[in-house]
Structures are given as structure tokens and as C-alpha cells.
C-alpha atoms as a PDB file:
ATOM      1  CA  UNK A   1       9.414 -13.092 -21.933  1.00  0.00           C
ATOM      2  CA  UNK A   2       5.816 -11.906 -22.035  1.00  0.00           C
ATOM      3  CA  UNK A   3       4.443  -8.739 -20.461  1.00  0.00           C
ATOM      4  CA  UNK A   4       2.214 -10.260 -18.202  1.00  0.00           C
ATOM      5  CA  UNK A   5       4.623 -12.458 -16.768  1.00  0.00           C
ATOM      6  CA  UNK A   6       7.116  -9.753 -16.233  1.00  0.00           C
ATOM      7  CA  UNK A   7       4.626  -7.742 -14.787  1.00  0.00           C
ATOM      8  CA  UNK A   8       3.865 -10.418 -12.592  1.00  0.00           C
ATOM      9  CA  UNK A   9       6.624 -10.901 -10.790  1.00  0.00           C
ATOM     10  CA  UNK A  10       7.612  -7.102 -10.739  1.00  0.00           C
ATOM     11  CA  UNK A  11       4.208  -7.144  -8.637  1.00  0.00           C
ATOM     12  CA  UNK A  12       5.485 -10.137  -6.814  1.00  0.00           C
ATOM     13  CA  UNK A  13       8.870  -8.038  -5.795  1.00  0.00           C
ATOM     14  CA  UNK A  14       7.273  -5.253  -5.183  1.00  0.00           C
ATOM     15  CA  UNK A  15       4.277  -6.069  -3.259  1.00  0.00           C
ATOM     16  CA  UNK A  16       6.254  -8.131  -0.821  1.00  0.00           C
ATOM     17  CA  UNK A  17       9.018  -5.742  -0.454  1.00  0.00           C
ATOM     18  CA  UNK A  18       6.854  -2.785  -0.161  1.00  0.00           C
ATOM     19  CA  UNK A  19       4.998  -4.308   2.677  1.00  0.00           C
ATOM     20  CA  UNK A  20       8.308  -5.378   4.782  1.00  0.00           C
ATOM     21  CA  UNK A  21       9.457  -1.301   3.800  1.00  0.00           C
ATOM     22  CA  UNK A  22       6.185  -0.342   5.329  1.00  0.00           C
ATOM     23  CA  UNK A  23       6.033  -2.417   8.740  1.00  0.00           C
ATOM     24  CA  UNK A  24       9.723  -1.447   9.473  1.00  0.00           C
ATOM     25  CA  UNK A  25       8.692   2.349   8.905  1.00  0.00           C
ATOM     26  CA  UNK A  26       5.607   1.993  10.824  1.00  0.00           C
ATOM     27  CA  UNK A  27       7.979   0.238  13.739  1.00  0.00           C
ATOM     28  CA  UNK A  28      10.936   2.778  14.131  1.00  0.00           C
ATOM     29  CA  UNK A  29       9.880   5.909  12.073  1.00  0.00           C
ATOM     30  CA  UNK A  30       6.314   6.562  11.820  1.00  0.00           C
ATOM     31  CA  UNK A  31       4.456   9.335  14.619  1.00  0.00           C
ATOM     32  CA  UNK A  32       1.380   7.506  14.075  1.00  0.00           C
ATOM     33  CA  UNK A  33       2.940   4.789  16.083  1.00  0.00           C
ATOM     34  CA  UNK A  34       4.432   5.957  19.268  1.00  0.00           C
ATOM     35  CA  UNK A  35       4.234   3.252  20.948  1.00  0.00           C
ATOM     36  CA  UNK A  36       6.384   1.207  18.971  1.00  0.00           C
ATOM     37  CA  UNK A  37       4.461  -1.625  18.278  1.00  0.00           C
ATOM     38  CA  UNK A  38       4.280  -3.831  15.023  1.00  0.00           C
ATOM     39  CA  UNK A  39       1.435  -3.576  12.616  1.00  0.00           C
ATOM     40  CA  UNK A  40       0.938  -5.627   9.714  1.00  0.00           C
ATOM     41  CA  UNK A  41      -0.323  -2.825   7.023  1.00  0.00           C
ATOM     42  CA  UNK A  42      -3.474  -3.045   4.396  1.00  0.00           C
ATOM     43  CA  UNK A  43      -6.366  -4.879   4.548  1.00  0.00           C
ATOM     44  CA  UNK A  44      -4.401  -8.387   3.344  1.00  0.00           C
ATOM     45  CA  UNK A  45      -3.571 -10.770   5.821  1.00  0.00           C
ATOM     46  CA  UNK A  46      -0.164 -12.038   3.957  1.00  0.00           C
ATOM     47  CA  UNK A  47       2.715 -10.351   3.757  1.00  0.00           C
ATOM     48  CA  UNK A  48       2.323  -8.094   0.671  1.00  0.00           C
ATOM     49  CA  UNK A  49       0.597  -4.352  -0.110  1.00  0.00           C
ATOM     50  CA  UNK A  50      -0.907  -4.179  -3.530  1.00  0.00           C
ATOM     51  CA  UNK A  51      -0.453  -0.776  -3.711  1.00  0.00           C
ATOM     52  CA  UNK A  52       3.080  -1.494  -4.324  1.00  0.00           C
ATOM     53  CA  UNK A  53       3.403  -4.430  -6.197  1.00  0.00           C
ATOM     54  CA  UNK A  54       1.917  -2.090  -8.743  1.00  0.00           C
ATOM     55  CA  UNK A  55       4.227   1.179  -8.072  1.00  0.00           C
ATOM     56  CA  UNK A  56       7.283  -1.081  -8.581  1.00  0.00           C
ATOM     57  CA  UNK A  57       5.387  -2.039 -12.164  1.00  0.00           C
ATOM     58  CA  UNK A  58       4.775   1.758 -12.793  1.00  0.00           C
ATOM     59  CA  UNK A  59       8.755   2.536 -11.987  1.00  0.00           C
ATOM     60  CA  UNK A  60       9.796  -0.178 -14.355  1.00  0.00           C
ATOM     61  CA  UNK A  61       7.524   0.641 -17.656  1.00  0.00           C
ATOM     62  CA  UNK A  62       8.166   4.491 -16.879  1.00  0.00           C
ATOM     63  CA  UNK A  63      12.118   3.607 -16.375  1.00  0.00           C
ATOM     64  CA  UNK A  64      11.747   1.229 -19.761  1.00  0.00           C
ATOM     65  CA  UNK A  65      10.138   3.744 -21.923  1.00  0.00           C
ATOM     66  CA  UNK A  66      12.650   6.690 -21.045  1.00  0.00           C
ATOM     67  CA  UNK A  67      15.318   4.555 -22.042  1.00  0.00           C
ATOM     68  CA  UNK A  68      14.346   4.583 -25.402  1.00  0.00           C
ATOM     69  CA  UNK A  69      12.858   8.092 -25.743  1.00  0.00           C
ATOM     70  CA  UNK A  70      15.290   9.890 -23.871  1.00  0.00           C
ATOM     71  CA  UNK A  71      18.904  10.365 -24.704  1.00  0.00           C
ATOM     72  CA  UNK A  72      21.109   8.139 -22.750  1.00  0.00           C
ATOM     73  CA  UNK A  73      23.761   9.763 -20.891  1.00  0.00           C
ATOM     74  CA  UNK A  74      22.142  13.052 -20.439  1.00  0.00           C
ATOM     75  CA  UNK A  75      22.037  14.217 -16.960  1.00  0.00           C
ATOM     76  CA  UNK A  76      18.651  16.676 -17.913  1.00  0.00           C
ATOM     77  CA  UNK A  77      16.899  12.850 -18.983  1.00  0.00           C
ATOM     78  CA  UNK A  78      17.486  11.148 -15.425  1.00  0.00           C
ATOM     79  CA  UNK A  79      16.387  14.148 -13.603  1.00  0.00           C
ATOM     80  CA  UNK A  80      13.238  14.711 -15.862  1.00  0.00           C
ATOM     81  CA  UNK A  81      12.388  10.860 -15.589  1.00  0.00           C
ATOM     82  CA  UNK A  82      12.619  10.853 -11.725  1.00  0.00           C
ATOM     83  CA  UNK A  83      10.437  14.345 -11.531  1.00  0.00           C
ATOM     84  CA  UNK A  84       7.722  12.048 -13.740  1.00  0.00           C
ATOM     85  CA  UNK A  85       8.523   8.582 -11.754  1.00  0.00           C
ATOM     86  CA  UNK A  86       8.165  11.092  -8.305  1.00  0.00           C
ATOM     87  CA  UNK A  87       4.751  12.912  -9.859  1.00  0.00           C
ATOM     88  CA  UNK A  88       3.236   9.305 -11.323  1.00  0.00           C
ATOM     89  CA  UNK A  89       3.717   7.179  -7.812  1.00  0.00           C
ATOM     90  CA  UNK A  90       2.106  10.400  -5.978  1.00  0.00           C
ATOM     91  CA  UNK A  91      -0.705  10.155  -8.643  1.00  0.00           C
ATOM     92  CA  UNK A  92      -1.402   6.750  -7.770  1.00  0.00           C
ATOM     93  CA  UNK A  93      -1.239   7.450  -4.418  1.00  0.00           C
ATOM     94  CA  UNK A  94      -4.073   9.255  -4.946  1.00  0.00           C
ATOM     95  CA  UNK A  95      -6.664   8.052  -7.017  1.00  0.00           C
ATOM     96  CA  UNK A  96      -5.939   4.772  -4.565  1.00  0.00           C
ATOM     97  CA  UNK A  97      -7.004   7.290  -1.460  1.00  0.00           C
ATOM     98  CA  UNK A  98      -9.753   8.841  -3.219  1.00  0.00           C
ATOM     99  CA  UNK A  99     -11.071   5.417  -4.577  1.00  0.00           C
ATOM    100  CA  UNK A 100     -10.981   4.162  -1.201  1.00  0.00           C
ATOM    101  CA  UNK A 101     -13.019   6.930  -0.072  1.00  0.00           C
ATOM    102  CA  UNK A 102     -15.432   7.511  -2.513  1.00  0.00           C
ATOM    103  CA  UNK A 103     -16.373   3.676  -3.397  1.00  0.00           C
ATOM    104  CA  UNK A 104     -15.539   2.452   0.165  1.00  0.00           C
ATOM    105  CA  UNK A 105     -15.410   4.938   2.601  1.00  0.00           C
ATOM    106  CA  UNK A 106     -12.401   3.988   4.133  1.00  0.00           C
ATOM    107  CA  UNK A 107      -9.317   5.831   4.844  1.00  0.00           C
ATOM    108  CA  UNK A 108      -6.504   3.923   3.853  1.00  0.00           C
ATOM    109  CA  UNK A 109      -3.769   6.263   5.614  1.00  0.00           C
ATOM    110  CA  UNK A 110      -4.066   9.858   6.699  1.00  0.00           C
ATOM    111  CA  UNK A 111      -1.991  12.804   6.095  1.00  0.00           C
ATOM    112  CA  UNK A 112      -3.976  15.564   7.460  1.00  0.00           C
ATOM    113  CA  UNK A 113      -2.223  16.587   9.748  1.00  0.00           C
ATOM    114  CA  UNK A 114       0.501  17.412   7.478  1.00  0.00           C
ATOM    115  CA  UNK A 115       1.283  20.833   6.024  1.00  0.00           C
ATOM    116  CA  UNK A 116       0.061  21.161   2.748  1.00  0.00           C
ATOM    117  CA  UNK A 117      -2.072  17.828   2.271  1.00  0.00           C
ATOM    118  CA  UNK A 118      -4.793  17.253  -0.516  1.00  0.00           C
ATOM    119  CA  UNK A 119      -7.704  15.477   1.526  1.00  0.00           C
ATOM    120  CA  UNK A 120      -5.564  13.997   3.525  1.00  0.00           C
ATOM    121  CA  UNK A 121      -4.517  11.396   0.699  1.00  0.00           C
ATOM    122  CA  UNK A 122      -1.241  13.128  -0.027  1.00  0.00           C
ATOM    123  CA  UNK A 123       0.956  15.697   0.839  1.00  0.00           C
ATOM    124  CA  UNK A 124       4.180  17.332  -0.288  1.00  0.00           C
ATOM    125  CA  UNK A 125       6.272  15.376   2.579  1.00  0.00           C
ATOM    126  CA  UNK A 126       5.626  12.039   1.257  1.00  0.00           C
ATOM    127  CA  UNK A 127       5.567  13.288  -2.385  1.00  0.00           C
ATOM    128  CA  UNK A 128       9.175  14.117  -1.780  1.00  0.00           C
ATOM    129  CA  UNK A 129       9.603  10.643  -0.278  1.00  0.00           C
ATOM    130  CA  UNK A 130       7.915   9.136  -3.426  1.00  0.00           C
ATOM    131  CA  UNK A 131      10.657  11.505  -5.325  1.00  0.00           C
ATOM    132  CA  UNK A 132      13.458   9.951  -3.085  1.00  0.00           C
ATOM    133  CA  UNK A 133      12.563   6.705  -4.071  1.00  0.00           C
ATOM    134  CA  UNK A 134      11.630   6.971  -7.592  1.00  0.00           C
ATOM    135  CA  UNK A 135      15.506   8.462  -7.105  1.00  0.00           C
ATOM    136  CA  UNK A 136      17.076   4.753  -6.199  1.00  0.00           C
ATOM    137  CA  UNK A 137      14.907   2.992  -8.041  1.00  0.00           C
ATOM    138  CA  UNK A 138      16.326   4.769 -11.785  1.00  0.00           C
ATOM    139  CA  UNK A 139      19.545   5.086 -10.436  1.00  0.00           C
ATOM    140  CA  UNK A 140      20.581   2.187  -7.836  1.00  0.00           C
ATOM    141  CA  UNK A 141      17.793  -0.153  -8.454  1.00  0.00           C
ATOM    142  CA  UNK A 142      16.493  -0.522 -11.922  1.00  0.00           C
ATOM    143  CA  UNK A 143      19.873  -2.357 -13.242  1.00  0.00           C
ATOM    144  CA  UNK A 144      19.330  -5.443 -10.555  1.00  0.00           C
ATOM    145  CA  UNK A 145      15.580  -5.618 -11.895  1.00  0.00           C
ATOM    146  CA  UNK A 146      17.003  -5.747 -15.227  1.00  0.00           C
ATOM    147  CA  UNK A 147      19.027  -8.809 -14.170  1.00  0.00           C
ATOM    148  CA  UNK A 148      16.299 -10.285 -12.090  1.00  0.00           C
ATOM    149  CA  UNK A 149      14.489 -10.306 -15.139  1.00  0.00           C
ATOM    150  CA  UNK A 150      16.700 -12.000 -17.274  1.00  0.00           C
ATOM    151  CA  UNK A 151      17.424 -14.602 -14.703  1.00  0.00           C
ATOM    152  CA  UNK A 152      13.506 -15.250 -14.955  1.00  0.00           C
ATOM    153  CA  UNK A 153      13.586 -15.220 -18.401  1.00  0.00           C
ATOM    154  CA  UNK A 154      16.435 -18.192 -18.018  1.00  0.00           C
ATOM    155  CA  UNK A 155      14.996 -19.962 -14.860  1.00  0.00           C
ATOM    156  CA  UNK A 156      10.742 -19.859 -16.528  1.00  0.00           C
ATOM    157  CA  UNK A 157      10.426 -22.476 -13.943  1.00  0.00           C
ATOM    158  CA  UNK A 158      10.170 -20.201 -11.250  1.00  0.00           C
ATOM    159  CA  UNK A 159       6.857 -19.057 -12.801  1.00  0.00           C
ATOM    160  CA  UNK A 160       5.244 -21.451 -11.162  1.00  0.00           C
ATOM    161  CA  UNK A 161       6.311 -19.688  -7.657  1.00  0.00           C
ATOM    162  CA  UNK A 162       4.853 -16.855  -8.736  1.00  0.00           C
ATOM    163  CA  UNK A 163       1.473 -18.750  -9.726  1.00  0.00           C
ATOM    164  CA  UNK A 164       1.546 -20.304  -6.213  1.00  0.00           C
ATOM    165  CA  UNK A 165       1.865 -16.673  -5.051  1.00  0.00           C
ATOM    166  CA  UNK A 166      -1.247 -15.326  -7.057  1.00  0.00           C
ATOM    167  CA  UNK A 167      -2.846 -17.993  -5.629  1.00  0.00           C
ATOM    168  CA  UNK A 168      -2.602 -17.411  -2.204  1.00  0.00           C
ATOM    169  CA  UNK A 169      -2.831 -14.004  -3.009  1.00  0.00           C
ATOM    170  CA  UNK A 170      -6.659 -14.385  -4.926  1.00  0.00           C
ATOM    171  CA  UNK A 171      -7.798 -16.420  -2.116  1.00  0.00           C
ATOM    172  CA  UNK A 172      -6.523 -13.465   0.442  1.00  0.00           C
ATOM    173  CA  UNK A 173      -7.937 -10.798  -1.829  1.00  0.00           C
ATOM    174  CA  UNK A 174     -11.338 -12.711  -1.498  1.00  0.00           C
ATOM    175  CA  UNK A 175     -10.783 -12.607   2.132  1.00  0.00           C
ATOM    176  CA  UNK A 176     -10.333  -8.870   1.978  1.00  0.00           C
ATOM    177  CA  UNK A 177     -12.931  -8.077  -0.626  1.00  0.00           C
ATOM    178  CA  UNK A 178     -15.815  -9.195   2.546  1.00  0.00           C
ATOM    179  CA  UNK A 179     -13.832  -7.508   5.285  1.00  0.00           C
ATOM    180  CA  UNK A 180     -14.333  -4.504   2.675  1.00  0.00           C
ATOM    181  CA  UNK A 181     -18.007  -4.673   2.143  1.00  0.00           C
ATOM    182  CA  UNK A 182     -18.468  -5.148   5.946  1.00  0.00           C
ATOM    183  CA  UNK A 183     -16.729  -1.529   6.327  1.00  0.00           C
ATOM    184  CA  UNK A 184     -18.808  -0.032   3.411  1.00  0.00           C
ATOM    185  CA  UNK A 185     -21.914  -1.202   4.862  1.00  0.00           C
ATOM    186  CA  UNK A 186     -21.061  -0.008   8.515  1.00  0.00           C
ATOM    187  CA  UNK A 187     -20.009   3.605   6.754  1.00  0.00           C
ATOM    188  CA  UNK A 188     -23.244   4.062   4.724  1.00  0.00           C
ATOM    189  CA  UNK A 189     -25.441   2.880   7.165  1.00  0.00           C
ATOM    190  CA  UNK A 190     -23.597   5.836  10.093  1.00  0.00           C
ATOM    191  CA  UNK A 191     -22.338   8.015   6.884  1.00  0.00           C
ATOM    192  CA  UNK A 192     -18.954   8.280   8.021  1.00  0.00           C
ATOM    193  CA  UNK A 193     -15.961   7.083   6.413  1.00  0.00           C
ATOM    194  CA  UNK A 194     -14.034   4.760   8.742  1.00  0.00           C
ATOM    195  CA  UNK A 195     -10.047   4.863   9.305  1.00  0.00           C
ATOM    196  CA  UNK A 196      -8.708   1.740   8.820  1.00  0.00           C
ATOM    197  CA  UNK A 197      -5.391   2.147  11.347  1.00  0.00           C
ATOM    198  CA  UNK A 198      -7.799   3.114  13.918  1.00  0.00           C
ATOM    199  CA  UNK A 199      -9.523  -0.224  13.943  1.00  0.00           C
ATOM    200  CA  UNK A 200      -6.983  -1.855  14.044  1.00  0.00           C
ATOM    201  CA  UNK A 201      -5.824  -0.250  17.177  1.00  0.00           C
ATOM    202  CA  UNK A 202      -8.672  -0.277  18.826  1.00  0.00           C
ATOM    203  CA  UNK A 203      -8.490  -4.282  18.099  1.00  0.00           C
ATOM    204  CA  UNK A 204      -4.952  -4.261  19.425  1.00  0.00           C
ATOM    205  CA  UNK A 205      -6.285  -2.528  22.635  1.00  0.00           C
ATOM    206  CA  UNK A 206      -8.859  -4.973  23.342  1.00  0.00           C
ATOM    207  CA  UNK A 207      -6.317  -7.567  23.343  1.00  0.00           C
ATOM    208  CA  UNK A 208      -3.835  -6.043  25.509  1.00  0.00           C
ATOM    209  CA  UNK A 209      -6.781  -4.951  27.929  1.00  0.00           C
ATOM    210  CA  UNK A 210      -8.268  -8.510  27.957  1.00  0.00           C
ATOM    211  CA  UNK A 211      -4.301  -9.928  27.878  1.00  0.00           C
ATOM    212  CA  UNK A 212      -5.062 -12.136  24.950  1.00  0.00           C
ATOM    213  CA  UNK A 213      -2.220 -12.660  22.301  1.00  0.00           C
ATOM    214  CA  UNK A 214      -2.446 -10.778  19.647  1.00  0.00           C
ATOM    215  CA  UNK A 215      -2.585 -12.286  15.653  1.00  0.00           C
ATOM    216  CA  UNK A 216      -0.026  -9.985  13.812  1.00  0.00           C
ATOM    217  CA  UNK A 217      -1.132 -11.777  10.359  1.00  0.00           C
ATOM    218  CA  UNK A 218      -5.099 -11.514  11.398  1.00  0.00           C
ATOM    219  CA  UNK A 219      -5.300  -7.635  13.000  1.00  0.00           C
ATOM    220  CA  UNK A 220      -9.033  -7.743  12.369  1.00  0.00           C
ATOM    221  CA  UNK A 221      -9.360 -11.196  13.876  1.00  0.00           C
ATOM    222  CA  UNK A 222     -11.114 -10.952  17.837  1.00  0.00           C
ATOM    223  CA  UNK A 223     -13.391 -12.342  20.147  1.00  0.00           C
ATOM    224  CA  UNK A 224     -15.963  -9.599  19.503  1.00  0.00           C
ATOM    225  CA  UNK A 225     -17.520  -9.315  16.395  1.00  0.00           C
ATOM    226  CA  UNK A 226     -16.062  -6.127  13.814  1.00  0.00           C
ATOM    227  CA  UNK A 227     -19.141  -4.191  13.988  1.00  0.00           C
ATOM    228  CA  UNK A 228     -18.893  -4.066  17.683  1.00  0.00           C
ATOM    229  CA  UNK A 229     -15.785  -2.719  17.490  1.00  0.00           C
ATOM    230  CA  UNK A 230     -16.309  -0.648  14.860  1.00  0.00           C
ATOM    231  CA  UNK A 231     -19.719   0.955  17.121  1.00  0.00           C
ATOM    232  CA  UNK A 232     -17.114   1.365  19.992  1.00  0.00           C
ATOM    233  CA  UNK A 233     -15.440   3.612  17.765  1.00  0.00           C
ATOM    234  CA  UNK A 234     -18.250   5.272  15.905  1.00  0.00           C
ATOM    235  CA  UNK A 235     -17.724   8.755  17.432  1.00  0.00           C
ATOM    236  CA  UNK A 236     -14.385   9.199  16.465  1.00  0.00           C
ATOM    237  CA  UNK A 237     -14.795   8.746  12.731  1.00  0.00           C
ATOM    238  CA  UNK A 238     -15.422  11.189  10.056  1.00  0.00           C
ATOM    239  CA  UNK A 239     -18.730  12.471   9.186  1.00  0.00           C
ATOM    240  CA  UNK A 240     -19.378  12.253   5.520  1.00  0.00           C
ATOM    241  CA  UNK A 241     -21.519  15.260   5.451  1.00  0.00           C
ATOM    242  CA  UNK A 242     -18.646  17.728   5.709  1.00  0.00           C
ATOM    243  CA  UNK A 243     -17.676  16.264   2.097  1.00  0.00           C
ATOM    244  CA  UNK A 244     -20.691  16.556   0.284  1.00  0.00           C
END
């Protein structure tokens, strides 16, 4: 089976379970969300985060190289390919946070608040959470992608489900992509950078407040336009002075 289709549909996996990881988190664990409300994560409207779709990919190529340079067996091998899994999926974590806020000027998530955080991007409470989990995944996890992956190697038809998928998921990137430039301009024009939970929020608000239902799959969607909400909220954002 070729590379691209495996990594394909370890983004498929991924992606989709990440997000449903994510809104349950958000719903009964997160502080960010005392309310207890649920909130559909990431810019996308489906049900997937990008972010990992592509940290299940990294697990998998890290996991599939140590097997053949490290010895198998030895107890130093597993811990010293979970410490790299642990330091490579906080890595990504941010240059995706600094990418956001350099090229967009968004904040994706925020962590400053948390002892020990780099720019609020990461921090060493969610790096050890990104260590728990690279944990699983090479110990509990990686064998059932192993067999998922021969299944899809005997079952290619499936391939075309994952083709549907990157369709829908191109078309919602698209989607996403002019959401994106709508923030970018609204940031350079104030020079702040804008956080993305808090817009959503304050869109969630404005429902409850006008008692309209609320579109779990659309957060951005409302009767007023985004840049009026986003003006509502102007005060409350970051200045991008302090950063220069």
C-alpha cells in the first residue's frame, strides 16, 4: 500500500477522532468552559481538527521508524521513543500556534495562564498530556493501526471513502481559508491578534441573548455580520505591539 494512501487515512482516523477527543474535553474537563456547554473546535465546520489528523501521522512514522532502528524488546527503546513521540507532538503544537499568529494573527488556543507557558502556545501541562498520549498510542494503540492498515490494504475499496472524505474536507477547508482572511484582515487593520474561542462565544451569547438556536456545526454562522462581532469584541483582544 502506498504512502500517501496510508497517510491518508491515518489523517482520516485521526482528524476525526481528535476532534470528538477535543469536544468531549472541552464539555466535561476543560476551565475554559465553565459553563458546560458544547463547542465544535477549529475553524472547520465538519467534524474533524487537522491538527490531528496529522499528529496521528507523526505518531505512526515516528512509531514505524523506531521499530526498525531501535532494539525490540528493550524497555530503554519504548521509553526513549515516547520522550521523542511526547517532544515531536509538542513541537507541532507549536509551530501550528506560532504560524497562526505570525501569518494570521489568530490565537488558536491559549495557555497563558498556565505555569510555565511559551507564548501561550504551549506549556509543560499539556506537554505532559502530549507525553501521556504519545504513551497509549506506542503501547495500547499502534498494534490496532497496524491492523487497520492491513485491513485497508485488503478492503482498497474503502479508498474511495476516504476520497469522499477529502472531498468534503477541500470544499470545508475552502470555506475556512475566507473565514481566515476575514480575521487577518480585521487583525491588521486594529493590529491585534484575535482569539478564536472568544468569538465564538461571543457568537454563542448573542444567540442565547436574542433566544435564537444555536448552529453547533456553523459557530461563526449569525444574523450579524463577523466583523460586527468581532468590533464588539475589539477591546478585549491582544495588542500586537507588545510583540514587536
Amino acid at each position: 500500500m502506498g504512502l500517501l494512501l496510508k497517510s491518508a487515512f491515518l489523517f482520516f482516523i485521526g482528524a476525526t477522532c481528535g476532534w470528538t477527543a477535543e469536544v468531549l474535553f472541552r464539555r466535561f474537563l476543560s476551565s475554559a468552559n465553565p459553563e458546560r456547554k458544547w463547542i465544535n473546535p477549529g475553524f472547520c465546520v465538519g467534524p474533524y481538527l487537522p491538527l490531528y489528523g496529522v499528529g496521528l501521522c507523526l505518531l505512526y512514522w515516528i512509531a514505524y521508524a523506531g521499530e526498525r532502528c531501535l532494539p525490540s524488546g528493550a524497555v530503554w527503546g519504548k521509553v526513549l521513543l515516547i520522550l521523542f513521540m511526547g517532544a515531536a507532538m509538542t513541537i507541532m503544537e507549536y509551530i501550528s500556534g506560532v504560524l497562526a499568529l505570525k501569518v494570521v494573527h489568530v490565537r488558536l488556543w491559549d495557555y497563558s495562564r498556565e505555569w510555565g507557558n511559551l507564548q501561550g502556545i504551549i506549556c509543560p501541562k499539556f506537554s505532559l498530556l502530549w507525553l501521556a498520549v504519545s504513551a497509549v498510542y506506542c503501547l495500547l494503540v499502534h498494534p490496532h493501526i497496524l491492523t487497520a492498515l492491513q485491513w485497508l490494504s485488503e478492503n482498497l475499496a474503502f479508498s474511495f471513502f476516504i476520497g469522499l472524505f477529502f472531498g468534503i474536507f477541500l470544499v470545508d477547508v475552502a470555506y475556512s481559508v475566507k473565514l481566515v482572511a476575514r480575521l487577518r484582515q480585521f487583525a491588521q487593520e486594529y493590529d491585534v491578534v484575535v482569539r478564536l474561542e472568544s468569538i465564538k462565544a461571543n457568537i454563542r451569547k448573542h444567540y442565547e441573548d436574542t433566544k435564537q438556536r444555536y448552529h453547533f456545526f456553523s459557530p461563526f454562522r449569525s444574523d450579524k455580520t463577523l466583523t460586527e462581532h468581532l468590533s464588539e469584541m475589539r477591546g478585549t483582544f491582544e495588542s500586537r505591539r507588545k510583540k514587536r
